[in-house]
N, C-alpha and C. Protein backbone atom coordinates (compact mmCIF):
# COMPACT_ATOMS: atom_id res chain seq x y z
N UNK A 1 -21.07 53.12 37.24
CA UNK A 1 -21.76 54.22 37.88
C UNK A 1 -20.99 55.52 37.62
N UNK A 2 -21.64 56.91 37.35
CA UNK A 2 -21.29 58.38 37.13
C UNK A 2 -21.15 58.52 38.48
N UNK A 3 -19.99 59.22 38.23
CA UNK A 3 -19.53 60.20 39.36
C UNK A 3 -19.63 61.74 39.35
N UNK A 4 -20.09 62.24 39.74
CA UNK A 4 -19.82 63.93 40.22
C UNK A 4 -18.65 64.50 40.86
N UNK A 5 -17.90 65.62 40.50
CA UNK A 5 -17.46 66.23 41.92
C UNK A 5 -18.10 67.33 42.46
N UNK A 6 -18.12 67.13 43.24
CA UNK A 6 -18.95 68.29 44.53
C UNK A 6 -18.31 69.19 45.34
N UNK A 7 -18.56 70.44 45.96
CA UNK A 7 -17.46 71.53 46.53
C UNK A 7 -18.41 71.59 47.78
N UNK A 8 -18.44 71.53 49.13
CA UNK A 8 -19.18 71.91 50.22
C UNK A 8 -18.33 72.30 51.30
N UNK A 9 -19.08 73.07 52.29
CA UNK A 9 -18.75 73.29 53.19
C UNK A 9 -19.29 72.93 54.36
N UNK A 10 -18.77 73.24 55.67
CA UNK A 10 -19.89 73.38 56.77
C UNK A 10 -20.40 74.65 57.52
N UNK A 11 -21.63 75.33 57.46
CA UNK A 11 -22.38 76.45 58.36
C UNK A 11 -23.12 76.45 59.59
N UNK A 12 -22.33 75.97 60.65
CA UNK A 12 -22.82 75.80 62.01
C UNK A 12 -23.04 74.14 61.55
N UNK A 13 -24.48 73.40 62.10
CA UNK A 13 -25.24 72.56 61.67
C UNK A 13 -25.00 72.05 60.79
N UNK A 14 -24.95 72.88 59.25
CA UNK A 14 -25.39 72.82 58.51
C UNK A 14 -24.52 71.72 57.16
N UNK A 15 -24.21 71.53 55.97
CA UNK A 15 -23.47 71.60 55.08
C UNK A 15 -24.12 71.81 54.30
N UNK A 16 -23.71 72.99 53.30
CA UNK A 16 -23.78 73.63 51.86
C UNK A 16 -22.73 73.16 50.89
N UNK A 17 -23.52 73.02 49.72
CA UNK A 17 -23.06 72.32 48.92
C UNK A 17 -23.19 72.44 47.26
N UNK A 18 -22.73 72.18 46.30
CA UNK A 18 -22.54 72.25 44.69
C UNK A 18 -22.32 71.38 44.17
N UNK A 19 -22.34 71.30 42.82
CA UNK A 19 -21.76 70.33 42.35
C UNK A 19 -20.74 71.30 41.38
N UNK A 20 -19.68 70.59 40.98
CA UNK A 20 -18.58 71.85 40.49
C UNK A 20 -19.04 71.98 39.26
N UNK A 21 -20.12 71.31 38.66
CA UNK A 21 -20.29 71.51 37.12
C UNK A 21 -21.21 72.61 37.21
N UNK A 22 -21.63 72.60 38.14
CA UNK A 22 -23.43 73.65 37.97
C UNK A 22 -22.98 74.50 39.06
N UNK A 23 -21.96 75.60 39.43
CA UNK A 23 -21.83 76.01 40.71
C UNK A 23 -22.85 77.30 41.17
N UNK A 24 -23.77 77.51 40.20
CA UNK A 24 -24.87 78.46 41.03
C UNK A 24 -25.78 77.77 41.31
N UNK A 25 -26.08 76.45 41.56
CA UNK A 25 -26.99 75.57 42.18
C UNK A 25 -26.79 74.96 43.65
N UNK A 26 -27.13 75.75 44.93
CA UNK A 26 -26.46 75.02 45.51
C UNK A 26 -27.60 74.56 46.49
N UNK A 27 -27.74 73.69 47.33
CA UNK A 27 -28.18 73.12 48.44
C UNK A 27 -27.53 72.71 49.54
N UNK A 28 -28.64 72.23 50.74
CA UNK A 28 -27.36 72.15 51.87
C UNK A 28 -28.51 70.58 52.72
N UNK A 29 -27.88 70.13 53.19
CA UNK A 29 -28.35 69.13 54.49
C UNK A 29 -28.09 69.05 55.68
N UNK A 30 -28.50 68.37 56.85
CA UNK A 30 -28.36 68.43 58.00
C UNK A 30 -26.82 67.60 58.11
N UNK A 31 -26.86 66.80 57.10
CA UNK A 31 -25.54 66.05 57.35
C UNK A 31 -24.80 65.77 56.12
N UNK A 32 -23.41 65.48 56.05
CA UNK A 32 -22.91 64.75 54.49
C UNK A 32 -24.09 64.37 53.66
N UNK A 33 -24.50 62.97 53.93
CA UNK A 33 -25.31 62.17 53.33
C UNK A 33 -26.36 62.66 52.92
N UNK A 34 -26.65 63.82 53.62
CA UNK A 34 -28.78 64.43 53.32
C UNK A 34 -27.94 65.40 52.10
N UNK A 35 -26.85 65.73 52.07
CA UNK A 35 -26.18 66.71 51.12
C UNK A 35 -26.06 66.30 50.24
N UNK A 36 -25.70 65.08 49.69
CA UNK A 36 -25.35 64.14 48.73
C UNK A 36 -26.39 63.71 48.10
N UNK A 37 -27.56 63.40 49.22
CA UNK A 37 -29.02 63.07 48.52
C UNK A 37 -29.19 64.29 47.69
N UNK A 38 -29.53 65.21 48.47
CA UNK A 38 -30.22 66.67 47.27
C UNK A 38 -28.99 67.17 46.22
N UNK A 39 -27.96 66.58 46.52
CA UNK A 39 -27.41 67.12 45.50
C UNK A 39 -27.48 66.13 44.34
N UNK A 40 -27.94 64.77 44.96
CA UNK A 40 -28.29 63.97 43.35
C UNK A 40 -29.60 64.31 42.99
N UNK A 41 -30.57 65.03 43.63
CA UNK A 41 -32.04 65.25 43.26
C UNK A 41 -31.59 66.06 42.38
N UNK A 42 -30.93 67.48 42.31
CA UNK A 42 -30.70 68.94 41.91
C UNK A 42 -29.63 68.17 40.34
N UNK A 43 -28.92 67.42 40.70
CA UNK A 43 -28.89 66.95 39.02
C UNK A 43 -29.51 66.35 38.29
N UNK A 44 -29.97 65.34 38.93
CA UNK A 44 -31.63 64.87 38.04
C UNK A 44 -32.23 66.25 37.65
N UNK A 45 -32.22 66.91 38.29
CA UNK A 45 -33.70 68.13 37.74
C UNK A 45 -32.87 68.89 36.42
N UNK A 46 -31.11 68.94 37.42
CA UNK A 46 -30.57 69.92 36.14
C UNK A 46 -30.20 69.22 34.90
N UNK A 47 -29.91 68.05 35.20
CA UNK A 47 -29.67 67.18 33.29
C UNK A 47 -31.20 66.88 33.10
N UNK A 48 -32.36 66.63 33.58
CA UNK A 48 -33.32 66.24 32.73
C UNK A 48 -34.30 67.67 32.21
N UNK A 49 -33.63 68.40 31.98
CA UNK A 49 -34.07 69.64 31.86
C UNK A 49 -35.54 70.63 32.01
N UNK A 50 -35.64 70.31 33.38
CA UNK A 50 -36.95 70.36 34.42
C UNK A 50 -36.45 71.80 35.23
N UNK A 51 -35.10 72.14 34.71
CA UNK A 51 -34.75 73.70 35.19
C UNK A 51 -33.99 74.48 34.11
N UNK A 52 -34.73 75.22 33.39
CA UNK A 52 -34.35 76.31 32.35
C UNK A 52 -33.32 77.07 32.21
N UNK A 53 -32.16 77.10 31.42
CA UNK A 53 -31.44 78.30 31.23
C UNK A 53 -30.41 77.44 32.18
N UNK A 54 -30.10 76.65 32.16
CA UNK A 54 -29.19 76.37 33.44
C UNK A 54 -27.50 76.53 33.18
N UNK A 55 -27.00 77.49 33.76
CA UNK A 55 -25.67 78.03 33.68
C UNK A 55 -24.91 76.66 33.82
N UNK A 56 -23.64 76.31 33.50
CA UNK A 56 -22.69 75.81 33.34
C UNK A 56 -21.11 76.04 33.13
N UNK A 57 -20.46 75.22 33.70
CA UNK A 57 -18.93 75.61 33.73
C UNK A 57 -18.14 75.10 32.50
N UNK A 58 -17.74 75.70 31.95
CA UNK A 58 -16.89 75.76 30.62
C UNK A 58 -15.28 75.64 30.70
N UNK A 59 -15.26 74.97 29.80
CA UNK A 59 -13.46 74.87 29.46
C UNK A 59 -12.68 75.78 27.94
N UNK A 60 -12.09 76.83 27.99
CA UNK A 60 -11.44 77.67 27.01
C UNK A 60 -9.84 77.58 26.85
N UNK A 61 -9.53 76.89 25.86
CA UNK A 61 -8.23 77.00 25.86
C UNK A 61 -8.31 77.88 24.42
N UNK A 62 -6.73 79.05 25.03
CA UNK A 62 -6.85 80.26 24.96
C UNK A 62 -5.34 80.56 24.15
N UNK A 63 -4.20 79.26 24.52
CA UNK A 63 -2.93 79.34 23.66
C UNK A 63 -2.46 78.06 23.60
């Protein structure tokens, strides 16, 4: 099984959330788990390319 890493927080209620590869994508749930769900929906959409133009985090080695 693929793993992700993910960056979230908590907002009152709430948790907001990313995944660190796609970090202008973000969503949030009522709990961990509802966070974890949409955040595996929001990569399905972003690797099966059902969302356009989709920014990404890059690696530059520089020396």
């Amino acid at each position: 099984m693929e793993t992700k890493k993910f960056i979230y927080y908590k907002d009152g209620d709430m948790c907001i959330g990313w995944l660190e590869e796609y970090p202008d994508y973000r969503t949030q749930g009522a709990s961990l788990e509802e966070l974890e769900e949409n955040l595996r929906d929001i990569y399905a959409d972003l690797s099966s390319g059902a969302i356009p133009y989709v920014h990404r985090v890059g690696e530059l080695r520089v020396a």
